[in-house]
N, C-alpha and C. Protein backbone atom coordinates (compact mmCIF):
# COMPACT_ATOMS: atom_id res chain seq x y z
N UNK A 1 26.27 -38.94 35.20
CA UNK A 1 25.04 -39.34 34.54
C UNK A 1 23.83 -38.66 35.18
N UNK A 2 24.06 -38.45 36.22
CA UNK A 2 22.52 -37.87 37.02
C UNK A 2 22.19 -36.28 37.09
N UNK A 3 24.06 -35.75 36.25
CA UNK A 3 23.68 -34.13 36.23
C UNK A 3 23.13 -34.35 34.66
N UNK A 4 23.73 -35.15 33.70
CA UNK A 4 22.75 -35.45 32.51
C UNK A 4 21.07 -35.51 32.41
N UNK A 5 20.67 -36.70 33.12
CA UNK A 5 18.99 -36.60 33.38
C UNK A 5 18.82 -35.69 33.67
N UNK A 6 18.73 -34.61 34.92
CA UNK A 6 19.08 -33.66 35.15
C UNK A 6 18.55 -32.92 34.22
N UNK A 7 19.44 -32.28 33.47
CA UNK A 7 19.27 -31.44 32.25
C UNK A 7 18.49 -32.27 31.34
N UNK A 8 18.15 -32.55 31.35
CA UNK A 8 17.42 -33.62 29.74
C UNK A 8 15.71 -33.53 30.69
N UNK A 9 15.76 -33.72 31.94
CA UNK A 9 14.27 -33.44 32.58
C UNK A 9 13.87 -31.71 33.13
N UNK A 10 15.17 -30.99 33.02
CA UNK A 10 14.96 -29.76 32.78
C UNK A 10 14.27 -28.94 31.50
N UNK A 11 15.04 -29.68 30.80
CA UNK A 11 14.88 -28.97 29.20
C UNK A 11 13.07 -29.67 28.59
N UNK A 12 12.68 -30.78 29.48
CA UNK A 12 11.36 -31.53 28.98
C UNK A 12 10.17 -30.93 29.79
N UNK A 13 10.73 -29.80 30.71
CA UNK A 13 9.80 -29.51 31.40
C UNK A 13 9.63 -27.84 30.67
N UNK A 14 10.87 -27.65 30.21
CA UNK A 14 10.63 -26.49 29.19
C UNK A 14 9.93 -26.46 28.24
N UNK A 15 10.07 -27.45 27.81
CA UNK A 15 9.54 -27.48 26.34
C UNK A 15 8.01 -27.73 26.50
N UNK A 16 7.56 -28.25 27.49
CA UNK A 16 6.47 -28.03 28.34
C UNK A 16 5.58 -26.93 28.35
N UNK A 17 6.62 -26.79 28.95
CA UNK A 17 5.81 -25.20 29.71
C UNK A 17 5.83 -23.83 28.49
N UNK A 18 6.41 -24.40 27.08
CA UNK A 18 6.28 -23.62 26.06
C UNK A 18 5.11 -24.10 25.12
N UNK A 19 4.87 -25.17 24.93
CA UNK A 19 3.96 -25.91 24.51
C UNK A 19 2.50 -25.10 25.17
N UNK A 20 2.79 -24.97 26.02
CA UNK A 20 0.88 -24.95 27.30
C UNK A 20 1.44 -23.49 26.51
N UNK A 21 2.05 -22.30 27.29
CA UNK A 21 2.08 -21.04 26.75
C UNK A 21 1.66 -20.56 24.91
N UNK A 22 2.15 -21.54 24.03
CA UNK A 22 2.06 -21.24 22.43
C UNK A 22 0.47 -21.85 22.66
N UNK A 23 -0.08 -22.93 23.47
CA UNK A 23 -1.77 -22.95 23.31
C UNK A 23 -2.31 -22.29 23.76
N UNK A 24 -1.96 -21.60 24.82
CA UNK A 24 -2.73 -20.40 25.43
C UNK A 24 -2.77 -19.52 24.41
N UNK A 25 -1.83 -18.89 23.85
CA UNK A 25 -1.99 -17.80 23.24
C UNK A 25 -3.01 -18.28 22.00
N UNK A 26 -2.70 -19.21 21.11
CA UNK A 26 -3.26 -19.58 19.87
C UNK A 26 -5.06 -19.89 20.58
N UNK A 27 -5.41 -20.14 21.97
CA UNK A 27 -6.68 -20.01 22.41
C UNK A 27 -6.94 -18.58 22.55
N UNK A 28 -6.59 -17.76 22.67
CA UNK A 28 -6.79 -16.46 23.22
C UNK A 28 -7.32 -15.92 21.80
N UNK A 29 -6.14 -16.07 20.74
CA UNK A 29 -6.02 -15.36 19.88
C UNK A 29 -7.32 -16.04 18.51
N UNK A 30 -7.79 -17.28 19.12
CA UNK A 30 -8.77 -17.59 18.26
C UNK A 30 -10.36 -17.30 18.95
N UNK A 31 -10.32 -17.23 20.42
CA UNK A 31 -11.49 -16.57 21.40
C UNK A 31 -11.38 -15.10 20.53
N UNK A 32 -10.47 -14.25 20.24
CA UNK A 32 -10.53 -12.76 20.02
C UNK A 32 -10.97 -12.32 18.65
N UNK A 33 -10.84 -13.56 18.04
CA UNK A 33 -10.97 -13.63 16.60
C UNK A 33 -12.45 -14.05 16.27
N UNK A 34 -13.15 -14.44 16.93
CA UNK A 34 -14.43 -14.64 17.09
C UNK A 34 -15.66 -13.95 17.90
N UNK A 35 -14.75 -13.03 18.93
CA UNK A 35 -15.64 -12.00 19.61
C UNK A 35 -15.62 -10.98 18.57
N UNK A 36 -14.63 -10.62 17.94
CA UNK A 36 -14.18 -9.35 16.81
C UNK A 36 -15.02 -9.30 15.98
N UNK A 37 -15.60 -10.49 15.04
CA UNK A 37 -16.62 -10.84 14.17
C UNK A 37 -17.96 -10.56 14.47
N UNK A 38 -18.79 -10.37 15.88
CA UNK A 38 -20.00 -9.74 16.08
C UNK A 38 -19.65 -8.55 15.53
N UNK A 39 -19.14 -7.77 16.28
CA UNK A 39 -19.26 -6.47 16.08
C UNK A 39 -18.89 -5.85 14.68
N UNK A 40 -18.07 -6.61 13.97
CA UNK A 40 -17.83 -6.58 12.24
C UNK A 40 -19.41 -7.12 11.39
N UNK A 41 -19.65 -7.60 12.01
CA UNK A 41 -21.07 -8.38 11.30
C UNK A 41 -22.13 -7.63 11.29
N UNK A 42 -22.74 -6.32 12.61
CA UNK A 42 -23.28 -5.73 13.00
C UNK A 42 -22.62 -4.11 12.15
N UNK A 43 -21.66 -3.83 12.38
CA UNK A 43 -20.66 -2.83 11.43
C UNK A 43 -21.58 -3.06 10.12
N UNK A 44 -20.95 -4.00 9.63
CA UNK A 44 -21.77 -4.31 8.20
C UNK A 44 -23.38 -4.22 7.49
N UNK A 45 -23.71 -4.39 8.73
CA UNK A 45 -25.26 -4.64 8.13
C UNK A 45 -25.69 -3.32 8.70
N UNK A 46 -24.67 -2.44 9.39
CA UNK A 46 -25.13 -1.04 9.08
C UNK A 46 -25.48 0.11 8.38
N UNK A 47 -23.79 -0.45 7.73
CA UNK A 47 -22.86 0.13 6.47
C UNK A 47 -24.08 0.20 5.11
N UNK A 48 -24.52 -1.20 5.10
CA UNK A 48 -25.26 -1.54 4.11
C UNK A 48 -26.26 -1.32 3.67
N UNK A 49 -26.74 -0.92 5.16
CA UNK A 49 -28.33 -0.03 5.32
C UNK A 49 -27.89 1.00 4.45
N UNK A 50 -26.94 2.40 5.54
CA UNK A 50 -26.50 3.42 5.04
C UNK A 50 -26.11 3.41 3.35
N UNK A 51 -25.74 2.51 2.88
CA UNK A 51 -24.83 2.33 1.31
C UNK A 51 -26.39 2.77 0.27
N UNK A 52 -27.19 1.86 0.80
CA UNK A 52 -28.57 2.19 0.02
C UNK A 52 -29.06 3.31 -0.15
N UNK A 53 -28.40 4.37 0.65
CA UNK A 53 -28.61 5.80 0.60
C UNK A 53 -27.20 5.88 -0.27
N UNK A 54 -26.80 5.25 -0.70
CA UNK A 54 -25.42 5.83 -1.71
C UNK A 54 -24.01 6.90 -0.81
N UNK A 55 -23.78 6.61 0.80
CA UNK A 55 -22.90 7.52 1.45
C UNK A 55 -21.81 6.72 2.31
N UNK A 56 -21.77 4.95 1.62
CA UNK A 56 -20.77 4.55 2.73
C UNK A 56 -19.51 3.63 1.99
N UNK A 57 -19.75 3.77 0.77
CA UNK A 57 -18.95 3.01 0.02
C UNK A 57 -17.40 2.73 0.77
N UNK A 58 -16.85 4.06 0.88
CA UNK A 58 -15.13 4.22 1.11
C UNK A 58 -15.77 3.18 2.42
N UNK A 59 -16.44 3.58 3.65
CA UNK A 59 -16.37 3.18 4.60
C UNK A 59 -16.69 1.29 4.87
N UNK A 60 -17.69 0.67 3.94
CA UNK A 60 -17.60 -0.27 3.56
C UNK A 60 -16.27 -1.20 3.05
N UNK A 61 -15.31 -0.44 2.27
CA UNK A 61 -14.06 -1.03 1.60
C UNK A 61 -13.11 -1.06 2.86
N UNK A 62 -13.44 0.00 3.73
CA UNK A 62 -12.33 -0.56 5.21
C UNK A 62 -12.44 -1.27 5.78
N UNK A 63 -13.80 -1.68 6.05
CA UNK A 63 -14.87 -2.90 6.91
C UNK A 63 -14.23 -3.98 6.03
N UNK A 64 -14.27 -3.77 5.00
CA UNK A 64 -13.79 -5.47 4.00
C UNK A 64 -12.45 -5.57 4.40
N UNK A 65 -11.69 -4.23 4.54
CA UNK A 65 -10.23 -4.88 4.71
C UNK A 65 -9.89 -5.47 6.58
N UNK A 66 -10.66 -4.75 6.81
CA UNK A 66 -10.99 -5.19 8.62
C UNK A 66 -10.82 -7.10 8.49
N UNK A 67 -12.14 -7.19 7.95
CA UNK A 67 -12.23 -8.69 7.79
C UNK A 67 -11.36 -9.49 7.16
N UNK A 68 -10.94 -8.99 6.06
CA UNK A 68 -9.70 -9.37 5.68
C UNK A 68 -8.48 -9.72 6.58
N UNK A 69 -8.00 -8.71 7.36
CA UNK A 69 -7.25 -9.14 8.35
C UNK A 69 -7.50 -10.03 9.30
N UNK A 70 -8.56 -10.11 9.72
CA UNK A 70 -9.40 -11.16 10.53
C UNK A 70 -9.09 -12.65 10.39
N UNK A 71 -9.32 -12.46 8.69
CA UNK A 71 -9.43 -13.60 8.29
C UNK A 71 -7.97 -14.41 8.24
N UNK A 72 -7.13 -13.14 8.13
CA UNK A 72 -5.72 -13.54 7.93
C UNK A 72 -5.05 -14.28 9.52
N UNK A 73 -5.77 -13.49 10.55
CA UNK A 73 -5.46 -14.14 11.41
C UNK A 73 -5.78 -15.49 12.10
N UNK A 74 -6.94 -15.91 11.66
CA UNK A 74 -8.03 -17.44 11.23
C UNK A 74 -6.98 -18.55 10.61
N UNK A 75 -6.34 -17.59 9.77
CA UNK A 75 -5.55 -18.68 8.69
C UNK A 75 -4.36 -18.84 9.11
N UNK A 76 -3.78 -17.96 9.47
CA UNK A 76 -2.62 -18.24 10.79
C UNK A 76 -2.65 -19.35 11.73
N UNK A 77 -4.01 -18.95 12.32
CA UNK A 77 -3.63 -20.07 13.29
C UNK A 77 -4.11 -21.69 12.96
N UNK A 78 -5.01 -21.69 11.47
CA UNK A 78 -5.07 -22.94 11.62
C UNK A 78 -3.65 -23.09 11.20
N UNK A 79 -2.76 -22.31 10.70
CA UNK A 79 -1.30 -22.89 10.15
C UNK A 79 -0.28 -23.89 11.45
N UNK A 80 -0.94 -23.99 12.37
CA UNK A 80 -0.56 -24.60 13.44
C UNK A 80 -0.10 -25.99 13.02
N UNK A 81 1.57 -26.39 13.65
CA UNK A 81 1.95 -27.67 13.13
C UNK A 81 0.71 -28.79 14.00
N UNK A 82 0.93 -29.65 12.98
CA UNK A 82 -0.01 -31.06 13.57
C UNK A 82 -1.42 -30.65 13.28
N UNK A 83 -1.90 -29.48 13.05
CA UNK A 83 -2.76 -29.36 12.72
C UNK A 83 -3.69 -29.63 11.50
N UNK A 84 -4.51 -30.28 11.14
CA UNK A 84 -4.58 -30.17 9.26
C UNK A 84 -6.14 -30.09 9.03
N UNK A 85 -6.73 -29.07 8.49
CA UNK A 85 -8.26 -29.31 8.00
C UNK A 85 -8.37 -29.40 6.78
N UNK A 86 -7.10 -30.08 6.00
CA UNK A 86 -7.35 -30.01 4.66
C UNK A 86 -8.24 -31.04 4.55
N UNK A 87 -8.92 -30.84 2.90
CA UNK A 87 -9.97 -31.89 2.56
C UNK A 87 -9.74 -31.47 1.68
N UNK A 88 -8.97 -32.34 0.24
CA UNK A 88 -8.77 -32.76 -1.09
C UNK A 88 -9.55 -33.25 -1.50
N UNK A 89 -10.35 -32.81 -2.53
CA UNK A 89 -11.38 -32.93 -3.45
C UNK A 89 -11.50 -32.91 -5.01
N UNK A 90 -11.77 -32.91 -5.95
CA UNK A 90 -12.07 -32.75 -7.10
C UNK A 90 -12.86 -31.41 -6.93
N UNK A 91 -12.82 -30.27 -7.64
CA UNK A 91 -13.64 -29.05 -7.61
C UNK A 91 -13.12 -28.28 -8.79
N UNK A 92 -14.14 -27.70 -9.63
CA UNK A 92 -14.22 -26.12 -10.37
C UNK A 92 -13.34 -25.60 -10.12
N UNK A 93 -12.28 -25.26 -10.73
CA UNK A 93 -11.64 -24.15 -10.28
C UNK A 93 -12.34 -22.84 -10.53
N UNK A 94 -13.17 -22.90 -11.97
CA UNK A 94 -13.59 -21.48 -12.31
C UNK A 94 -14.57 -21.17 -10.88
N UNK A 95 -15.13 -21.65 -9.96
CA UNK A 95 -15.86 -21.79 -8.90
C UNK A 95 -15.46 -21.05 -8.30
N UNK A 96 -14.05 -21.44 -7.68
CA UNK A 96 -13.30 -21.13 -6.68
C UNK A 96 -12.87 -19.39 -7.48
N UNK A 97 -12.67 -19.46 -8.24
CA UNK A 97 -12.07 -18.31 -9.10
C UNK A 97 -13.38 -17.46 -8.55
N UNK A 98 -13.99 -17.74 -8.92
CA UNK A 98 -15.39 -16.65 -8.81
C UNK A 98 -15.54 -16.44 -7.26
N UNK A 99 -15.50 -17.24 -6.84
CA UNK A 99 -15.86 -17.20 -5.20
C UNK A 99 -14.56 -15.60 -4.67
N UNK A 100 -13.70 -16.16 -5.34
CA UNK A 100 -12.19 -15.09 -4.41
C UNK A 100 -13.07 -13.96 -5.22
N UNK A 101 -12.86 -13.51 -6.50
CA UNK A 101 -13.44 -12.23 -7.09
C UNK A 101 -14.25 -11.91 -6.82
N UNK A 102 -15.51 -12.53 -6.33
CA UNK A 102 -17.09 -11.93 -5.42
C UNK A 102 -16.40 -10.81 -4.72
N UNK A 103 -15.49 -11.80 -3.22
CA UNK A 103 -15.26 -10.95 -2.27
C UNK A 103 -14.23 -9.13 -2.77
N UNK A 104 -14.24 -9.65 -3.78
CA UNK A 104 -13.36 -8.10 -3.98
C UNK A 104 -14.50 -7.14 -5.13
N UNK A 105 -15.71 -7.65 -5.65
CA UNK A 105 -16.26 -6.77 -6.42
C UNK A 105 -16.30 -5.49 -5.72
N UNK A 106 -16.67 -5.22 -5.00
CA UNK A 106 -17.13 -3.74 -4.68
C UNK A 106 -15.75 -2.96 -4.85
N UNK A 107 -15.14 -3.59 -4.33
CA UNK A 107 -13.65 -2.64 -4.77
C UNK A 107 -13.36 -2.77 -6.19
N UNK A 108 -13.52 -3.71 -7.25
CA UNK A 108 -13.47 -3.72 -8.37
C UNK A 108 -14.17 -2.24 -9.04
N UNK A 109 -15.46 -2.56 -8.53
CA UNK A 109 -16.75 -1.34 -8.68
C UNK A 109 -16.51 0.25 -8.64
N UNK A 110 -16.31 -0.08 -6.93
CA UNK A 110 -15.70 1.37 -6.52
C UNK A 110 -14.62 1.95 -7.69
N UNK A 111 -12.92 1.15 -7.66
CA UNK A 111 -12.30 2.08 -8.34
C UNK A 111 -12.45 1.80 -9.30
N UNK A 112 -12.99 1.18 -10.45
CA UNK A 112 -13.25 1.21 -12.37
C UNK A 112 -12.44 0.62 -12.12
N UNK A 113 -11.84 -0.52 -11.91
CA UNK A 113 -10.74 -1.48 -12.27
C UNK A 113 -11.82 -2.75 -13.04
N UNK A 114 -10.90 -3.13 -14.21
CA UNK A 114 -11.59 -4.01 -15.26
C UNK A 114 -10.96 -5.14 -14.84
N UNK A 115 -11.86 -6.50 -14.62
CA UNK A 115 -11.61 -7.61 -14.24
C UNK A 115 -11.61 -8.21 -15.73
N UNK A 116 -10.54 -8.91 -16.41
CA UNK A 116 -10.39 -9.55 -17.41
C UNK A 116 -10.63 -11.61 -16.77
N UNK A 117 -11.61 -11.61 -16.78
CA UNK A 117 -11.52 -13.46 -16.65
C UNK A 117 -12.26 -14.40 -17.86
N UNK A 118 -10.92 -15.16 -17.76
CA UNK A 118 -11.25 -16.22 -19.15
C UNK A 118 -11.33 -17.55 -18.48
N UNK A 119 -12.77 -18.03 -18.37
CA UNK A 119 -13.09 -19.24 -17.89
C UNK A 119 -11.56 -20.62 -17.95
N UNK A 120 -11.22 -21.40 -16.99
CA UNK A 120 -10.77 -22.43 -17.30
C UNK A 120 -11.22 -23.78 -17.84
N UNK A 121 -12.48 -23.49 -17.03
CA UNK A 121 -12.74 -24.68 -17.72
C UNK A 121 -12.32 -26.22 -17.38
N UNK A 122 -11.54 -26.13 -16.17
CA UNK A 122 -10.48 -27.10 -15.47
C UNK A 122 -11.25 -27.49 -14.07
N UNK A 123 -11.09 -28.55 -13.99
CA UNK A 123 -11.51 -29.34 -12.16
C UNK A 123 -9.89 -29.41 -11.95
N UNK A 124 -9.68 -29.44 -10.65
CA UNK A 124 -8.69 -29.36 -10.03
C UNK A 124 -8.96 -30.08 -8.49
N UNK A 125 -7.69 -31.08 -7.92
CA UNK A 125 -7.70 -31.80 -7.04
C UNK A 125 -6.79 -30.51 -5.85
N UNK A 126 -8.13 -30.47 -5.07
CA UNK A 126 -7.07 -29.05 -4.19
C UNK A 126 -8.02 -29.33 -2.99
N UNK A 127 -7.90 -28.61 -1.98
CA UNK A 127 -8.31 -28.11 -0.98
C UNK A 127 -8.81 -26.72 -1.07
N UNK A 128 -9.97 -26.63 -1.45
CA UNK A 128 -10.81 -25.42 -1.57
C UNK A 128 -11.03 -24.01 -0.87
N UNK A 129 -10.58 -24.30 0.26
CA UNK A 129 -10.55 -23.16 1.08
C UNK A 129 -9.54 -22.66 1.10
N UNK A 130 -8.41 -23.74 1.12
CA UNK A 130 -6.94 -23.00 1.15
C UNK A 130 -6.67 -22.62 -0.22
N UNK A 131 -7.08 -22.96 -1.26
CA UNK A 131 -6.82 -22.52 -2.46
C UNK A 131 -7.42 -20.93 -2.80
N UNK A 132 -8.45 -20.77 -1.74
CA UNK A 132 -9.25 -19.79 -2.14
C UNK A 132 -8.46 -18.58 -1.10
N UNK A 133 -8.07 -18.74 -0.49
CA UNK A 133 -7.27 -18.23 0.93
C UNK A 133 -6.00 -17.80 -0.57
N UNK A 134 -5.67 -18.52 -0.83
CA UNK A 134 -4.20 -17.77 -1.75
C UNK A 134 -4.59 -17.25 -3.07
N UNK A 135 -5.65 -17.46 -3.55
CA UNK A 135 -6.67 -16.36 -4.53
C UNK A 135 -6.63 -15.29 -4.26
N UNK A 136 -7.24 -15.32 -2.76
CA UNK A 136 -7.56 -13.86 -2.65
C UNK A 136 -6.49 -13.12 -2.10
N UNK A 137 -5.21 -13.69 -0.96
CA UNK A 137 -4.27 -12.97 -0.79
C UNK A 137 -3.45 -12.46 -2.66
N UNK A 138 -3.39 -12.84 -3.66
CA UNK A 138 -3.20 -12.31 -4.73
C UNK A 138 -4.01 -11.33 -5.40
N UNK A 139 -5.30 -12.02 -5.63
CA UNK A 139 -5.85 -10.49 -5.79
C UNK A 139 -6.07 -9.23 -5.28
N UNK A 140 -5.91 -9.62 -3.59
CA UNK A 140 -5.79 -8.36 -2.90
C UNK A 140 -4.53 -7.85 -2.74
N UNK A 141 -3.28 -7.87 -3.04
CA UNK A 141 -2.00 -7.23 -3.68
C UNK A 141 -2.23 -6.94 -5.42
N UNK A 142 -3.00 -7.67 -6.21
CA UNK A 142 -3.38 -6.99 -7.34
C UNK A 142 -3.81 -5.39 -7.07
N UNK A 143 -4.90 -5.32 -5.77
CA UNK A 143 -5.85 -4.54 -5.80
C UNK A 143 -5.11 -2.98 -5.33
N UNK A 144 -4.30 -3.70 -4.60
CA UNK A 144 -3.59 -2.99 -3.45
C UNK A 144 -2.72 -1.63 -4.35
N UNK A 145 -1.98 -2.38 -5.24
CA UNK A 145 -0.51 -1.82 -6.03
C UNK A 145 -1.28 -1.31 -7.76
N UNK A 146 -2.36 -1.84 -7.70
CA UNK A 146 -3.27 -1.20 -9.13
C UNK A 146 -3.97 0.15 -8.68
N UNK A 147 -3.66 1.11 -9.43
CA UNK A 147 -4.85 1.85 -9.36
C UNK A 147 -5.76 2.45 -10.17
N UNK A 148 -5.34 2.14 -11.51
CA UNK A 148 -6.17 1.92 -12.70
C UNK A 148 -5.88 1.05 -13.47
N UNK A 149 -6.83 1.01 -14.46
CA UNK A 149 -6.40 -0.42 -15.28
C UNK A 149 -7.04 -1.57 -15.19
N UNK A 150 -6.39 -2.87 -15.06
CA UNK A 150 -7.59 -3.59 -14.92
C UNK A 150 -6.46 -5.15 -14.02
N UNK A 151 -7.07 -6.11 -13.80
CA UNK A 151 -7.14 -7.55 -13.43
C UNK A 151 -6.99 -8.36 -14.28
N UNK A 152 -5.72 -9.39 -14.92
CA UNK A 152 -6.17 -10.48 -15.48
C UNK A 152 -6.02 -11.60 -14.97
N UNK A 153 -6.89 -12.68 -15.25
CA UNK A 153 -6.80 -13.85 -14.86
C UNK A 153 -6.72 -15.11 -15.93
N UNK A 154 -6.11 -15.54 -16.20
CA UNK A 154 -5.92 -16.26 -16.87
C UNK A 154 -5.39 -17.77 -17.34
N UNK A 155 -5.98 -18.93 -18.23
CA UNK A 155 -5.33 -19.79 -18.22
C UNK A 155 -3.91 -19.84 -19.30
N UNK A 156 -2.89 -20.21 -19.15
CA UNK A 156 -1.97 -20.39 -19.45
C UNK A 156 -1.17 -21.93 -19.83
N UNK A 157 -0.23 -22.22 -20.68
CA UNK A 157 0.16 -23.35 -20.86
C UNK A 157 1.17 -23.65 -20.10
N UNK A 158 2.04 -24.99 -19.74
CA UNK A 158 0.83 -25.93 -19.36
C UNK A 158 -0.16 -25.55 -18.00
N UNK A 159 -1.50 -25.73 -18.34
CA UNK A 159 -2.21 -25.53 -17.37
C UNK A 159 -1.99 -24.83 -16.12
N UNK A 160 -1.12 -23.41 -16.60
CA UNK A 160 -0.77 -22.64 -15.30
C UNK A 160 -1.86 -21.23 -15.24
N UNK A 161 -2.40 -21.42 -13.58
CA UNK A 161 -2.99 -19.87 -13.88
C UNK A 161 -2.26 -18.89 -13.51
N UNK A 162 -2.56 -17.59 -14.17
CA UNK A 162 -2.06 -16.41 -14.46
C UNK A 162 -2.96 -15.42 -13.82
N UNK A 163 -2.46 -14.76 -12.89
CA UNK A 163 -3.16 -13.38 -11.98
C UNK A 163 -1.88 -12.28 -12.75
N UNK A 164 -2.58 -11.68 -13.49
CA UNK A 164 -1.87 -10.24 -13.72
C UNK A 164 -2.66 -8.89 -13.74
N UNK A 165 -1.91 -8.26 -13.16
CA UNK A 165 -2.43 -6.47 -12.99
C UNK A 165 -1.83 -5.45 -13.95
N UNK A 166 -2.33 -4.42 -13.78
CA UNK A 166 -1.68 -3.14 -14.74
C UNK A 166 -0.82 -2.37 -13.08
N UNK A 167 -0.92 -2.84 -12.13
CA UNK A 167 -0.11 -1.71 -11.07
C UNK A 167 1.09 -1.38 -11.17
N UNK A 168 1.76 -1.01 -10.05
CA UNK A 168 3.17 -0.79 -9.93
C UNK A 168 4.26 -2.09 -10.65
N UNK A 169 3.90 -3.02 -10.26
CA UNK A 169 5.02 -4.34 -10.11
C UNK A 169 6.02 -4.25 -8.58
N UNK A 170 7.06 -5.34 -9.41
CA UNK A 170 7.82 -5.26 -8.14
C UNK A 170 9.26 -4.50 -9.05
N UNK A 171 10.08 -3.63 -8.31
CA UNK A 171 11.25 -2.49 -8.66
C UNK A 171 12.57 -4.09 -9.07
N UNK A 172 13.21 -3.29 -9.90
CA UNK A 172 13.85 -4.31 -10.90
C UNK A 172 14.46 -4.94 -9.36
N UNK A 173 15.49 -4.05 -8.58
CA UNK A 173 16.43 -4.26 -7.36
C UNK A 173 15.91 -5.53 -6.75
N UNK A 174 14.41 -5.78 -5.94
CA UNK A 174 13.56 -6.35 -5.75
C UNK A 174 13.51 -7.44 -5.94
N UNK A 175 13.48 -7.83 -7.42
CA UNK A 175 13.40 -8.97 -8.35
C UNK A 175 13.97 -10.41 -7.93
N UNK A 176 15.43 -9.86 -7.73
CA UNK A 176 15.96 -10.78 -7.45
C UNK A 176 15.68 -11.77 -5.95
């Protein structure tokens, strides 16, 4: 029995000492994620100066995807178990719709890609940020795999929305 405890106060001191290590890192990695953002913020309001002279567009659309990743890593870590900042609400979806498509106009702009959106017209009980977080990871694989053509968005029956592109797709093999 006492080589049992033993192991059972071995394995609790592991799980320990993995616990402190997975917060260290998820501190590190959210300290890095917030020093990264000055200098993206400052980037930007350079870019923007320069853009007004009409010479930074391409260089602007990398800066967006910069942040993009940024952001992806933000959303990662709130994905942390036990963690939850959801807040369920009643909200617009067409709102939220508009909010994700803002962040991608200029790339809309830049390459002539036609945004097709047909109002919903629908409130929806969601969590707004995270809803808007999987908006835009879709439209930015719309954006990604299109390179002419256009964006649709759409409501659908029953009450399903519809993100479709003119791009590649996915290869039949794939599918499955």
């Amino acid at each position: 029995m006492d080589a049992l405890e033993q192991l059972q106060n071995k394995r609790q001191e592991e799980k320990g000492a993995y616990r402190n290590q997975q917060r260290e890192m998820e501190e590190y990695y959210a300290l890095w994620v917030h020093q990264i953002k000055t200098p993206i913020s400052a980037l930007r309001l350079l870019l923007q100066e320069k853009d007004e002279l009409g010479s930074s567009s391409e260089e602007l659309g990398e800066l967006f995807l910069i942040e993009q990743y940024v952001e992806m890593v933000m959303t990662y870590l709130r994905l942390e178990p036990g963690s939850s900042d959801y807040v369920f609400r009643a909200c617009a979806l067409d709102g939220v719709i508009r909010e994700a498509v803002k962040k991608f106009s200029h790339e809309f702009i830049d390459r002539r890609l036609r945004l097709d959106f047909e109002p919903t017209g629908l409130t929806v009980v969601t969590d707004e940020k995270w809803l808007g977080f999987v908006l835009e990871q879709v439209l930015s694989n719309a954006l990604k795999y299109t390179r002419s053509g256009s964006v649709s968005i759409t409501l659908e029956a029953p009450k399903t929305l519809c993100i479709r592109d003119t791009g590649i797709g996915i290869a039949p093999e794939d599918l499955p």
